[in-house]
N, C-alpha and C. Protein backbone atom coordinates (compact mmCIF):
# COMPACT_ATOMS: atom_id res chain seq x y z
N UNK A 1 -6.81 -2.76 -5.72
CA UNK A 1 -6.09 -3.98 -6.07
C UNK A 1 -5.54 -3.85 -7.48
N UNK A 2 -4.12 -4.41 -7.74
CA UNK A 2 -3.65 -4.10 -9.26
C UNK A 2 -3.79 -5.36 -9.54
N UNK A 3 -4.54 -5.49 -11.13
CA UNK A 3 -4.91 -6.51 -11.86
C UNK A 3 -3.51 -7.07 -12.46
N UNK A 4 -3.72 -8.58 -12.14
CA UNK A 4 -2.29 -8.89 -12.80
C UNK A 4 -2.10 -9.15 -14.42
N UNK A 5 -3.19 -9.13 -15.01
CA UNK A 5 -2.73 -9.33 -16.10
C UNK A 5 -1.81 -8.33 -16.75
N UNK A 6 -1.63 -7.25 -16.63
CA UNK A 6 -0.51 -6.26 -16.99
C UNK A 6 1.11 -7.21 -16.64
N UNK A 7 1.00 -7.77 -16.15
CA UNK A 7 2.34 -8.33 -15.80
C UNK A 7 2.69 -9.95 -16.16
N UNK A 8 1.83 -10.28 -16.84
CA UNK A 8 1.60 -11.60 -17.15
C UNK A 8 1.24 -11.65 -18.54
N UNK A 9 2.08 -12.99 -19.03
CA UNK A 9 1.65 -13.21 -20.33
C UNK A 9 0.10 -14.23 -20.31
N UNK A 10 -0.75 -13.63 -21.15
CA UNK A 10 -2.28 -13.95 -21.08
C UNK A 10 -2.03 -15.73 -21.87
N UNK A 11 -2.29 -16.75 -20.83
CA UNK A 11 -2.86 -17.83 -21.41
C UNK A 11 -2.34 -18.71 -20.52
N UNK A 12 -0.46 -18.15 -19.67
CA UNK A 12 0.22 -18.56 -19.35
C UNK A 12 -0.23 -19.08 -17.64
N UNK A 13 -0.16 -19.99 -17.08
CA UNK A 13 -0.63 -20.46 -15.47
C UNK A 13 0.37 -19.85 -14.65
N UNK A 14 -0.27 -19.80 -13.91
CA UNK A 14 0.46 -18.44 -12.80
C UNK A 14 0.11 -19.61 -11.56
N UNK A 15 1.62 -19.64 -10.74
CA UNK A 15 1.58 -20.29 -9.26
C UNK A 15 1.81 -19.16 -8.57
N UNK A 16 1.23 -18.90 -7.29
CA UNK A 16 1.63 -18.41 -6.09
C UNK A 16 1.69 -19.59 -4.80
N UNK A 17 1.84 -18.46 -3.65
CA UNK A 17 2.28 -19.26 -2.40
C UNK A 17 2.00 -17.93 -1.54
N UNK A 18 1.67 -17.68 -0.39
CA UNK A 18 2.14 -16.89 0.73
C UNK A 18 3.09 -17.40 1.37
N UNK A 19 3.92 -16.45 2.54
CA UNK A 19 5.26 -16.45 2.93
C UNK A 19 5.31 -15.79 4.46
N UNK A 20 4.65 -16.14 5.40
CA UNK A 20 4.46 -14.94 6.41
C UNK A 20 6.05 -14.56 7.35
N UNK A 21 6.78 -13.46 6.92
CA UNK A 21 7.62 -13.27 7.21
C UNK A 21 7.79 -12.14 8.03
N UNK A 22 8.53 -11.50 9.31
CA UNK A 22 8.84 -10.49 10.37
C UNK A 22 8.16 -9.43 9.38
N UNK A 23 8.47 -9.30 8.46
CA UNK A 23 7.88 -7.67 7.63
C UNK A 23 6.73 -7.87 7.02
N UNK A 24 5.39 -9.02 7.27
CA UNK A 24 3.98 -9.06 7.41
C UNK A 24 4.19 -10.20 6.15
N UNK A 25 3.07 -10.61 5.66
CA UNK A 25 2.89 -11.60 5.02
C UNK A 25 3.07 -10.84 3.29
N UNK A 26 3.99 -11.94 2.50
CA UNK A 26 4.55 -11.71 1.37
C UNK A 26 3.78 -12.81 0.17
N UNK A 27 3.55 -12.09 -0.91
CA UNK A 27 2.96 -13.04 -1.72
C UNK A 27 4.16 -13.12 -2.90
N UNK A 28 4.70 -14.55 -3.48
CA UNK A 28 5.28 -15.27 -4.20
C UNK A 28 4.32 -15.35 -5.50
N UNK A 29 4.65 -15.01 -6.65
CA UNK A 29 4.13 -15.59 -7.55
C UNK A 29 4.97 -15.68 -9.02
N UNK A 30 5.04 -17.04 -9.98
CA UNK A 30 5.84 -16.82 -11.00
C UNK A 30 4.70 -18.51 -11.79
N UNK A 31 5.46 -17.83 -13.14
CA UNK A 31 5.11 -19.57 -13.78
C UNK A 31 6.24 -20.50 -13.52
N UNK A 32 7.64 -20.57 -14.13
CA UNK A 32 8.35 -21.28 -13.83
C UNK A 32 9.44 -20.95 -12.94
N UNK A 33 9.10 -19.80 -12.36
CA UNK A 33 10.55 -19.83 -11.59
C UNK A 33 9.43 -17.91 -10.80
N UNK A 34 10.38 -18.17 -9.66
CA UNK A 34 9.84 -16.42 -9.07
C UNK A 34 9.88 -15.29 -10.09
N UNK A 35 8.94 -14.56 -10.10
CA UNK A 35 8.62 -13.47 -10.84
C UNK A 35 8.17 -12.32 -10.24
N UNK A 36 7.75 -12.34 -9.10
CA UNK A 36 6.82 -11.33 -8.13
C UNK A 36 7.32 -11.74 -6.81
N UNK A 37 7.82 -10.81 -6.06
CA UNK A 37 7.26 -10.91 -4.54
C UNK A 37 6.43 -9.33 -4.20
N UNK A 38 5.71 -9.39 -2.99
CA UNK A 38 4.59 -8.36 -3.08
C UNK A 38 4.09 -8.74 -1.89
N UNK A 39 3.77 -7.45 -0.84
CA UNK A 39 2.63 -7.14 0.13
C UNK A 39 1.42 -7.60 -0.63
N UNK A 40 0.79 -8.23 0.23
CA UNK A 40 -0.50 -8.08 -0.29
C UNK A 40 -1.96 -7.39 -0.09
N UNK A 41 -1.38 -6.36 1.23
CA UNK A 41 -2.04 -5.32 1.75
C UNK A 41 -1.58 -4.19 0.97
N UNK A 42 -2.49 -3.11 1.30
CA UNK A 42 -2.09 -1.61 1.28
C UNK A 42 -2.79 -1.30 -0.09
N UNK A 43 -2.70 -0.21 -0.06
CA UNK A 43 -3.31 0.79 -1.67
C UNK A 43 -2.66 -0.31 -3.35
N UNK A 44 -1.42 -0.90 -3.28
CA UNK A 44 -1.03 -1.64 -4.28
C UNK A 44 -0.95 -2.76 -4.58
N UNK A 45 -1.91 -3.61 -3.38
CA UNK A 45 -1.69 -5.12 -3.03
C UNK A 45 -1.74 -5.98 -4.34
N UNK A 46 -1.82 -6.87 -4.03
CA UNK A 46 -2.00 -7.93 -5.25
C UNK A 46 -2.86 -8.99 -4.83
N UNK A 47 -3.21 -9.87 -5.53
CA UNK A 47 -4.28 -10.92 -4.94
C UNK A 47 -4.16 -11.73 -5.95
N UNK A 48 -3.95 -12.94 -5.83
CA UNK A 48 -3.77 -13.60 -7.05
C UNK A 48 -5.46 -14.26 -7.53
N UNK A 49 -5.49 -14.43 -8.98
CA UNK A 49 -6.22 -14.36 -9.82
C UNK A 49 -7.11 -16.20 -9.79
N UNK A 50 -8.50 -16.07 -9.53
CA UNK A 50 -9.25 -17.74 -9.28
C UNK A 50 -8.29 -18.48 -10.13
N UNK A 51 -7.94 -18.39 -11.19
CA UNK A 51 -7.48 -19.32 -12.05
C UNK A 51 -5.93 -19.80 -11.57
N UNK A 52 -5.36 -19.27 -10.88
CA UNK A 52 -3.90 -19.32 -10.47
C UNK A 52 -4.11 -20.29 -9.48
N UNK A 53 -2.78 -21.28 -9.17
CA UNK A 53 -2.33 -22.47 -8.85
C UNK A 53 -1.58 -22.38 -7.58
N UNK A 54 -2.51 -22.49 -6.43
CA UNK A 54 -1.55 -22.15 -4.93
C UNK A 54 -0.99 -24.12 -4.72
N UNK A 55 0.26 -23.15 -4.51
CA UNK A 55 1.22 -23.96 -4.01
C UNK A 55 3.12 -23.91 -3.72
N UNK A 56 3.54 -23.93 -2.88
CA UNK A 56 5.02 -23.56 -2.32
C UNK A 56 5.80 -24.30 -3.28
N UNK A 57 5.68 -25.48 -3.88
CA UNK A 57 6.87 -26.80 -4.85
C UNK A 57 7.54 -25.50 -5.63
N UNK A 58 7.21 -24.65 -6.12
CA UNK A 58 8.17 -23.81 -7.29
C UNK A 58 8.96 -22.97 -6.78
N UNK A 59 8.35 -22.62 -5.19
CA UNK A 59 9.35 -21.72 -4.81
C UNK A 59 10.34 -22.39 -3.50
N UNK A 60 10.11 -23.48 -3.69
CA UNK A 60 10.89 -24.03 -2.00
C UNK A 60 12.09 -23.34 -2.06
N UNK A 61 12.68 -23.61 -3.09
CA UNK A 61 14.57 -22.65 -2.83
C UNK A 61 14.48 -21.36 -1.99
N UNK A 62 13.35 -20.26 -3.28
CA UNK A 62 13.06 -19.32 -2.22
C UNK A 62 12.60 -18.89 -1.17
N UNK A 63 11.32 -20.23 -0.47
CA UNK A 63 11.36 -19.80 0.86
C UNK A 63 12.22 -20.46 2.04
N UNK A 64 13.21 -21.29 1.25
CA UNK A 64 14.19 -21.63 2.21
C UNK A 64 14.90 -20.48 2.88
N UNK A 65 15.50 -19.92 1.69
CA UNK A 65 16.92 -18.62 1.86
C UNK A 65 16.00 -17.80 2.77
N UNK A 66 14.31 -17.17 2.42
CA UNK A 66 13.81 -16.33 2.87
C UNK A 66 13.94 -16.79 4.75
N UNK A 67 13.82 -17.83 5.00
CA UNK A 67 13.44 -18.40 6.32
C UNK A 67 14.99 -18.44 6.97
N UNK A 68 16.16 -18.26 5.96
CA UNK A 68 16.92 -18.16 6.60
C UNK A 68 17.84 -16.95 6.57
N UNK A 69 17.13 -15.95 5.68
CA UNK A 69 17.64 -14.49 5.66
C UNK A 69 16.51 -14.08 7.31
N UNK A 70 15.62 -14.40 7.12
CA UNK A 70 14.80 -13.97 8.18
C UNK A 70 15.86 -14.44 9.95
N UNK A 71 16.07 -15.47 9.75
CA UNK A 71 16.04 -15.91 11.04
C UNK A 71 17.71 -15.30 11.30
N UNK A 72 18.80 -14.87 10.61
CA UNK A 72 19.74 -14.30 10.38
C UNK A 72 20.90 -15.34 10.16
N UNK A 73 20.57 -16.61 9.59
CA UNK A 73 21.88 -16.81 9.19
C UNK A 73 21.96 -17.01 7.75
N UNK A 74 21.39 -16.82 7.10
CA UNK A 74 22.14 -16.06 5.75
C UNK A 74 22.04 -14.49 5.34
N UNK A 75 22.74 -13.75 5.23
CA UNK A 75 23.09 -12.35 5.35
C UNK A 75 22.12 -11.91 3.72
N UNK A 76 22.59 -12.66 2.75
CA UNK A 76 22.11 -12.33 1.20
C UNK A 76 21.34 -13.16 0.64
N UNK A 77 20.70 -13.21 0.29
CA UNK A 77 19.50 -14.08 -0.85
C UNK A 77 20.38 -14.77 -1.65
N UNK A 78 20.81 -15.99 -2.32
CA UNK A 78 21.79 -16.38 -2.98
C UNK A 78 20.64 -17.03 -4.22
N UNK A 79 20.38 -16.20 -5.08
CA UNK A 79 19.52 -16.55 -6.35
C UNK A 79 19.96 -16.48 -7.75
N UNK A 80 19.88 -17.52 -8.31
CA UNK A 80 20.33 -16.69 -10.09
C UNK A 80 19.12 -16.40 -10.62
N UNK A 81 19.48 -15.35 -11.37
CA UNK A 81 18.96 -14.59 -12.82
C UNK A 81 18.29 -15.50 -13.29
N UNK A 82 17.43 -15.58 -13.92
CA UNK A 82 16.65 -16.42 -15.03
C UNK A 82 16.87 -18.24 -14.75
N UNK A 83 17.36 -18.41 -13.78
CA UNK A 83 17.33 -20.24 -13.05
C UNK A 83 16.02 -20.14 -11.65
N UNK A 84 16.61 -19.18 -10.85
CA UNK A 84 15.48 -19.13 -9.71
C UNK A 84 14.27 -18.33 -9.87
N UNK A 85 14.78 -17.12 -10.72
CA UNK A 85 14.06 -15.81 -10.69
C UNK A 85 14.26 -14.98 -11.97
N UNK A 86 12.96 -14.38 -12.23
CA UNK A 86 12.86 -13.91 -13.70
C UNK A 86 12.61 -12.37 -13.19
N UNK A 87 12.92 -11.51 -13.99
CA UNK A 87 12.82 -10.16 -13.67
C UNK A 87 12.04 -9.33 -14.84
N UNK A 88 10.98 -9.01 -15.03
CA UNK A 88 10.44 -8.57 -16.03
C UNK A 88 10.22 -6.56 -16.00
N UNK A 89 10.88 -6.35 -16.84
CA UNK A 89 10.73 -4.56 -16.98
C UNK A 89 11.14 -3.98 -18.12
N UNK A 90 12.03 -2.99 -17.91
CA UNK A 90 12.75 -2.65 -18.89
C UNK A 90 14.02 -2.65 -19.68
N UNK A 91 14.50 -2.69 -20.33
CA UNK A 91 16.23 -2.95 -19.83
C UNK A 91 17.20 -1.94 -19.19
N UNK A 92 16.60 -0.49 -18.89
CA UNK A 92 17.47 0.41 -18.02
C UNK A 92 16.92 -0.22 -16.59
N UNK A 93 15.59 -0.75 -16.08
CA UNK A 93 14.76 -1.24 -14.92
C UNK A 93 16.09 -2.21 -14.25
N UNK A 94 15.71 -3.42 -15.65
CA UNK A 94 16.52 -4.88 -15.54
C UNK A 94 18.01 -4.09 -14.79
N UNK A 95 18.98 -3.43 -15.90
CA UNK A 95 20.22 -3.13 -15.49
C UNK A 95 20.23 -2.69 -14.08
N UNK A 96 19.41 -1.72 -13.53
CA UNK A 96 19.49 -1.04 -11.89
C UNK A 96 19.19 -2.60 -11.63
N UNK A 97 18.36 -3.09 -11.20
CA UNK A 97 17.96 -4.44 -10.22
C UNK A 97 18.74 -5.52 -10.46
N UNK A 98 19.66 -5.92 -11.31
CA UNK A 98 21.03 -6.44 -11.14
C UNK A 98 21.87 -6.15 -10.66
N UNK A 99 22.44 -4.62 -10.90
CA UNK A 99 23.41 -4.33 -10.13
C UNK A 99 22.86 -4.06 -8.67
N UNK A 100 21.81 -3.64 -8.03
CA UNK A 100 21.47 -4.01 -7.14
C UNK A 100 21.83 -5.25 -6.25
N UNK A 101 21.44 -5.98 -6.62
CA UNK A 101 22.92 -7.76 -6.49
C UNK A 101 23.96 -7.80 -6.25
N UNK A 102 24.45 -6.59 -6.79
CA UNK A 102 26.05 -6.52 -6.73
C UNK A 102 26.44 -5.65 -5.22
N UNK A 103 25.69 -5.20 -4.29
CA UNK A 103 25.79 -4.79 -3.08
C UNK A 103 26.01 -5.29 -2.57
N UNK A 104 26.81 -4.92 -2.03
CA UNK A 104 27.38 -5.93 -0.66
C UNK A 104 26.88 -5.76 0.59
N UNK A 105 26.84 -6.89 1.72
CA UNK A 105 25.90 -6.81 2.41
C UNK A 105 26.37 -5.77 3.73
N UNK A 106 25.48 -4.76 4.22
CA UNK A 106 25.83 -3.29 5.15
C UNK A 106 25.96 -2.42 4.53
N UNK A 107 26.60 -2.88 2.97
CA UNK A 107 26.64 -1.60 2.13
C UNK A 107 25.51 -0.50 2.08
N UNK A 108 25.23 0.42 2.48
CA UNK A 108 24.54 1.61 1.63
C UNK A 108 25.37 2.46 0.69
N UNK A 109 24.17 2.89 -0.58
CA UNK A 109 25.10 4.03 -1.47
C UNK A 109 24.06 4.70 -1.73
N UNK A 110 24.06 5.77 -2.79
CA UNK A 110 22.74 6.58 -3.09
C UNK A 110 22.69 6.05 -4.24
N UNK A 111 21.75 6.43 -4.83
CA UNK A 111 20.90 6.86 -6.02
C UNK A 111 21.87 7.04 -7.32
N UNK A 112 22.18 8.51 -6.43
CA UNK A 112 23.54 8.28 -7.65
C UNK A 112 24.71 7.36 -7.98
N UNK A 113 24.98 7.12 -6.82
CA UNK A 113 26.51 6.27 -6.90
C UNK A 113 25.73 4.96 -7.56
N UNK A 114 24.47 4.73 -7.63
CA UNK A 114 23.96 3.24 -8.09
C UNK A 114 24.15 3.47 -9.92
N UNK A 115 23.57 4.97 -10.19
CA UNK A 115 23.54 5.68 -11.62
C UNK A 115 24.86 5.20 -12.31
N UNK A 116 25.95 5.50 -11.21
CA UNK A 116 27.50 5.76 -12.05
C UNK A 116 27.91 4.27 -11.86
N UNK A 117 27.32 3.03 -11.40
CA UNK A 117 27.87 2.11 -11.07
C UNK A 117 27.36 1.16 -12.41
N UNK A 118 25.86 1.98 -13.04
CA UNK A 118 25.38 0.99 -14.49
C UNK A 118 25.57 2.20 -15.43
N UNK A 119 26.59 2.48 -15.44
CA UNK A 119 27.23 4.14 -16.63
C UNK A 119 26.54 4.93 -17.10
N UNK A 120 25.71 5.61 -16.09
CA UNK A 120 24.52 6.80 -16.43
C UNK A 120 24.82 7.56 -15.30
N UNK A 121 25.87 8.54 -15.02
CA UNK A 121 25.57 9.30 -13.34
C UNK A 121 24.61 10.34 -13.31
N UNK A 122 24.04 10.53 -15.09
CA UNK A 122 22.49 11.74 -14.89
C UNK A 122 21.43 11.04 -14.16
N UNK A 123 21.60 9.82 -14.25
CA UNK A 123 19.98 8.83 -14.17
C UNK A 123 19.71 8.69 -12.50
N UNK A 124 20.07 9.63 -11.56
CA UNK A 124 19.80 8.72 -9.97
C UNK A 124 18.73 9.33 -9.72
N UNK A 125 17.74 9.98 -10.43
CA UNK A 125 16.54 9.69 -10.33
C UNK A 125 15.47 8.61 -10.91
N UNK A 126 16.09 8.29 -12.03
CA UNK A 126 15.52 7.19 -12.73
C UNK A 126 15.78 6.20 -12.32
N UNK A 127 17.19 5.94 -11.35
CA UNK A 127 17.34 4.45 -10.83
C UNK A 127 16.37 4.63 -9.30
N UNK A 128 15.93 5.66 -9.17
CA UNK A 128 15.07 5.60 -7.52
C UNK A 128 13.95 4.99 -8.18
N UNK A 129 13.63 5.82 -9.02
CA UNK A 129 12.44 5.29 -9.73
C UNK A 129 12.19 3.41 -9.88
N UNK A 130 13.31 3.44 -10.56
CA UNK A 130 13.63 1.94 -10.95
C UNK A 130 13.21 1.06 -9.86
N UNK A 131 13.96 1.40 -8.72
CA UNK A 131 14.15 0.95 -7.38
C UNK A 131 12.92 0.99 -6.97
N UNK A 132 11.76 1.48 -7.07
CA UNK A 132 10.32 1.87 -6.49
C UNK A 132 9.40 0.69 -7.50
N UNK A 133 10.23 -0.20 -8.58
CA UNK A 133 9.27 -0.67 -9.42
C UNK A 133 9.82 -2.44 -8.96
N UNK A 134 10.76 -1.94 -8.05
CA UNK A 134 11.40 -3.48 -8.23
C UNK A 134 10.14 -5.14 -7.57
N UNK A 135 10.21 -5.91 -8.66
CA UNK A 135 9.05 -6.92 -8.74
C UNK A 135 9.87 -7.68 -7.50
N UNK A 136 10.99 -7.93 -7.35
CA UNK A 136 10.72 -8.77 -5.94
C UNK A 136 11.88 -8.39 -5.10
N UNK A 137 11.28 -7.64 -4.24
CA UNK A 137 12.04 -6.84 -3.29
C UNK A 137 12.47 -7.89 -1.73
N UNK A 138 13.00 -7.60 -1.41
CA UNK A 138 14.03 -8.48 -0.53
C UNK A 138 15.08 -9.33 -1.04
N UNK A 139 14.20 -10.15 -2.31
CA UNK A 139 15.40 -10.79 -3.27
C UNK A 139 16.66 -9.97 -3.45
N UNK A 140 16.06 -9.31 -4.55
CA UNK A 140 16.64 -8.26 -4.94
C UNK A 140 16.28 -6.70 -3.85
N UNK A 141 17.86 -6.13 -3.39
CA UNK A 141 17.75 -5.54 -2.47
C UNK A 141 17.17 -4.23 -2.60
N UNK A 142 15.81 -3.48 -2.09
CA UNK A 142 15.96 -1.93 -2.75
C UNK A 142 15.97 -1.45 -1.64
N UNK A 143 16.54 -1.69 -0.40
CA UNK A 143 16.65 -0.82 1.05
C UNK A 143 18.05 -0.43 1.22
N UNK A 144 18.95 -0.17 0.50
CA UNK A 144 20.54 0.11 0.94
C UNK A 144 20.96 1.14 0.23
N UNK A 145 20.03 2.10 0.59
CA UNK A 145 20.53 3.40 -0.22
C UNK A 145 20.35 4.61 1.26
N UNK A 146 21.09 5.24 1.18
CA UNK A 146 21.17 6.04 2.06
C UNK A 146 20.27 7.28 1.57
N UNK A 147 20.43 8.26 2.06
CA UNK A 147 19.58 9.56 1.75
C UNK A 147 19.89 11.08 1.99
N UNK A 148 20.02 11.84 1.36
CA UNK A 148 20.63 12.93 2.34
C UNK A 148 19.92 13.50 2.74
N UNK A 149 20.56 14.87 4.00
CA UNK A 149 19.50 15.37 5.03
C UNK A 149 18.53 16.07 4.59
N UNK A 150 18.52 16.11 3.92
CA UNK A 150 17.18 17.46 3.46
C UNK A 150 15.92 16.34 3.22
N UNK A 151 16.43 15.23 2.38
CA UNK A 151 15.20 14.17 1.91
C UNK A 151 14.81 13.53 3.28
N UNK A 152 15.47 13.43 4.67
CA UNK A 152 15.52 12.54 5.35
C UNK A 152 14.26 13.49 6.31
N UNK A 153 14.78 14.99 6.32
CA UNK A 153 14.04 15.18 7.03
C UNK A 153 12.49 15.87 6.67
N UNK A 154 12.63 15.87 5.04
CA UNK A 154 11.03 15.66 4.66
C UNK A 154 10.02 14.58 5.17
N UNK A 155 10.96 13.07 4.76
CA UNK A 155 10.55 12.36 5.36
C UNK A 155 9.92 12.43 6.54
N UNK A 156 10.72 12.57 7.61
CA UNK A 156 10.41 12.53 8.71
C UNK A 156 9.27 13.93 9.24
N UNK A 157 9.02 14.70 8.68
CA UNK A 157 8.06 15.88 8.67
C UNK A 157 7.08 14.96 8.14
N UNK A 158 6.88 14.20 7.14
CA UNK A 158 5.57 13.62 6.40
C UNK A 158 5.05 12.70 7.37
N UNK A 159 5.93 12.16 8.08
CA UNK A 159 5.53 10.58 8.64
C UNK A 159 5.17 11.61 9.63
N UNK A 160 5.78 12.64 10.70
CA UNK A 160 5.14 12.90 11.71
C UNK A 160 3.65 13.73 11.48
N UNK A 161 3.81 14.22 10.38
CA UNK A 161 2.12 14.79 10.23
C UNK A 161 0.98 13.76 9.80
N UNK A 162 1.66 12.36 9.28
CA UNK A 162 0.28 11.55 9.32
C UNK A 162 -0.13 10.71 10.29
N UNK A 163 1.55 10.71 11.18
CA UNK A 163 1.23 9.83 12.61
C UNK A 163 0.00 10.88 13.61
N UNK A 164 0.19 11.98 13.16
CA UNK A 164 -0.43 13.45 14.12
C UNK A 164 -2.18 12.85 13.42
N UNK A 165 -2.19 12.84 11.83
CA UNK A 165 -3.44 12.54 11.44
C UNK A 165 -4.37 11.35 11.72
N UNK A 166 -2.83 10.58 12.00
CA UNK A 166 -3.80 9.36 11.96
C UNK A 166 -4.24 8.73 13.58
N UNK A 167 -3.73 9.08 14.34
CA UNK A 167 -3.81 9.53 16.21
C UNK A 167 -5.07 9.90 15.98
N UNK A 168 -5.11 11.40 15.56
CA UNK A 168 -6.49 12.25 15.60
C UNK A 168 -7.82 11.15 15.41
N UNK A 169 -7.51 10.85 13.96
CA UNK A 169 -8.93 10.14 13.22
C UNK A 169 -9.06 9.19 14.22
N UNK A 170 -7.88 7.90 14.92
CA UNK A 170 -8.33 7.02 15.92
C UNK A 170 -9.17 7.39 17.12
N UNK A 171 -8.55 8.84 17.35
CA UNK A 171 -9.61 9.32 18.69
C UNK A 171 -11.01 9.61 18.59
């Protein structure tokens, strides 16, 4: 479990909410406005902290759009910057996960083309990176990047040797 105080200013009240949405249940959490969305399963989950304040009132906007990105009639998350949602990182982090926003919806691009789109075309490893840190994913989009074949079919070699592992261990 990752401790939240790394991501939180210490003194400050922290609201969450759960969100159970088609891609498993999502945890919401911010002081005045969204700051986090997050699995709350798996090796990186999150769990919010005894002292934190459950309740949906801070995020209704966002689980409106979410309920209606889910159900398919809104295509994009329609959120502002620092009114709905706060983004806390770095400022090369911040810059990728804005322009991220700026995708249009079906669009895929890579890594790089995201690099040359915030005026760094060395950085499309640092914007994957970026993209791997993003605090609230679905908001902000990090699935519209394409991949080329060589990465695609590592991928797909990794996933089939742990689907092979993980078959085995069930039997």
């Amino acid at each position: 479990m990752v401790r939240w105080q790394y991501f939180f200013q210490e003194g400050v009240q922290l609201h969450y909410c759960y969100y159970q949405s088609p891609v498993g249940q999502l945890l919401l959490t911010g002081n005045e406005c969204l700051e986090t969305l997050s699995f709350p399963l798996g090796k990186t989950r999150k769990e919010p902290e005894p002292d934190w304040i459950e309740g949906s009132a801070l995020f209704s906007k966002v689980l409106t759009q979410l309920d209606a990105y889910f159900d398919g009639s809104l295509r994009k998350v329609n959120l502002v910057p620092d009114l709905d949602f706060r983004i806390q990182g770095t400022p090369f982090q911040k810059r990728v996960w804005l322009q991220l926003l700026e995708i249009a919806y079906g669009e895929t691009i890579s890594y790089g083309e995201l690099a040359k789109r915030i005026g760094n075309s060395n950085a499309s490893r640092a914007v994957g990176m970026a993209n791997g840190k993003n605090p609230i994913p679905i908001i902000i989009p990090c699935h519209c990047f394409n991949i080329d074949r060589l990465h695609f079919l590592s991928f797909t070699v990794t996933l089939s040797f742990f689907l092979t592992s993980f078959t085995k261990e069930a039997n």
